[in-house]
Protein backbone atom coordinates (compact mmCIF):
# COMPACT_ATOMS: atom_id res chain seq x y z
CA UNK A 1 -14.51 14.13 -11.26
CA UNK A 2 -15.12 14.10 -7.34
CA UNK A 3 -15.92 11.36 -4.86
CA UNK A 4 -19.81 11.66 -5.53
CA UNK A 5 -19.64 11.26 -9.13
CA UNK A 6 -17.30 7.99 -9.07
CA UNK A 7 -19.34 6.70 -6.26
CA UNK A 8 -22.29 6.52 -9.25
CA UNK A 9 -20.52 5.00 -11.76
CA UNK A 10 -19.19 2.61 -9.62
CA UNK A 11 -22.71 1.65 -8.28
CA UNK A 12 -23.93 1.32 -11.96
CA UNK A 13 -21.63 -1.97 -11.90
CA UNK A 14 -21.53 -2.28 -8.36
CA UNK A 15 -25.56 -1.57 -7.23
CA UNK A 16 -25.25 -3.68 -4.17
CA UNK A 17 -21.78 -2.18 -2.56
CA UNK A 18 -22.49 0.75 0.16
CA UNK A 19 -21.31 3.91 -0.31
CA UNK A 20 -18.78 3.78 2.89
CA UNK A 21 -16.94 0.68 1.42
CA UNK A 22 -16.62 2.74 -2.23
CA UNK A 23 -14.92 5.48 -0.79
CA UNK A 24 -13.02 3.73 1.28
CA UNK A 25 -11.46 1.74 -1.72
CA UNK A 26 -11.22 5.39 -3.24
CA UNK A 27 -9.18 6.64 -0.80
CA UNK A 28 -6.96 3.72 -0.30
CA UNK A 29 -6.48 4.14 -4.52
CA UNK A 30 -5.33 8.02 -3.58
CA UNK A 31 -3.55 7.22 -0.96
CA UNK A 32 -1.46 4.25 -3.28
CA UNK A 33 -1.47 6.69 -6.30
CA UNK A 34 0.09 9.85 -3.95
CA UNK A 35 3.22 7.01 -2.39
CA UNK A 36 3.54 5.94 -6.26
CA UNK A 37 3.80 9.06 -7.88
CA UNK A 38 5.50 11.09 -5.53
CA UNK A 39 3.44 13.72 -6.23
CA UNK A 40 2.84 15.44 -1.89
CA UNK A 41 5.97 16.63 -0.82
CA UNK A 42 6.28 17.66 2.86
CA UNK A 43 9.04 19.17 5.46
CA UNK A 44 9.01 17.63 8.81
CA UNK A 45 11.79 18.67 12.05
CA UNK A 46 12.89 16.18 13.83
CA UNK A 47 15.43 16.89 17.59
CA UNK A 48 18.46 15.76 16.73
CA UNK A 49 20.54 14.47 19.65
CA UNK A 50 24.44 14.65 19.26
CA UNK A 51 25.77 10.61 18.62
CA UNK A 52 22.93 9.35 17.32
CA UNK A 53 22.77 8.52 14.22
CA UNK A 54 18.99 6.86 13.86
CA UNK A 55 15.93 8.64 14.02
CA UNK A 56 11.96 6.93 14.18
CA UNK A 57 9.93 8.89 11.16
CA UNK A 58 5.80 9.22 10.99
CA UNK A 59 4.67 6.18 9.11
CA UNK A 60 3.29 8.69 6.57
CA UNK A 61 6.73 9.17 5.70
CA UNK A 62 7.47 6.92 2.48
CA UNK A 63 11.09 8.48 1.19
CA UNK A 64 13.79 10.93 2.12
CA UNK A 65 15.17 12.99 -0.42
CA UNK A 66 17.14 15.83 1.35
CA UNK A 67 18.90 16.31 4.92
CA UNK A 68 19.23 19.50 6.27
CA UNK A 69 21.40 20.45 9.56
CA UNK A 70 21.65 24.41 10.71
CA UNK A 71 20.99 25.70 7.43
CA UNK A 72 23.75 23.21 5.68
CA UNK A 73 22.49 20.30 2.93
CA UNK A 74 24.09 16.96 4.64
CA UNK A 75 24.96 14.82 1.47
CA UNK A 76 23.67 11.11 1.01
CA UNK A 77 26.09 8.70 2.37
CA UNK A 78 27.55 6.63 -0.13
CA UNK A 79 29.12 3.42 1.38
CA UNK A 80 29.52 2.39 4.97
CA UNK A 81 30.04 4.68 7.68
CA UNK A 82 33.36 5.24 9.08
CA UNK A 83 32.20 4.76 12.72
CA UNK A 84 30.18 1.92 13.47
CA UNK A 85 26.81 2.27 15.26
CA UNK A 86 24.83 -1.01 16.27
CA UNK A 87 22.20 1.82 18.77
């Protein structure tokens, strides 16, 4: 079904809301369904810089599932860190 089509139906129970608002909604409704269901899947770089532990992601960015450094998987740590970093 695409945009156009739901737009319709909606304004058969909606016949007063404007078309801009509708798809808004719509999109906000993909947008929730995509996060939810996990179903995009992306690779992103980021520059890592040697001591630092913490890193500021896109926004778009709801979950890390893998960590990759030179061509080696970095596992998920498990527990606290044996240094301590407050940075």
């Amino acid at each position: 079904m695409t945009q156009n089509q739901l737009i319709d139906l909606i304004k058969k129970q909606m016949p007063t809301a404007q078309n801009a608002e509708i798809r808004l909604h719509l999109n906000d409704a993909l947008d929730e369904f995509c996060r939810r269901s996990r179903i995009l899947n992306d690779t992103f770089t980021v520059t890592t810089v040697a001591d630092q532990r913490y890193y500021s992601l896109d926004a778009s960015i709801s979950e890390v599932t893998s960590v990759a450094f030179e061509g080696y998987d970095i596992p998920r740590l498990t527990g606290r860190p044996e240094k301590k970093d407050l940075s």
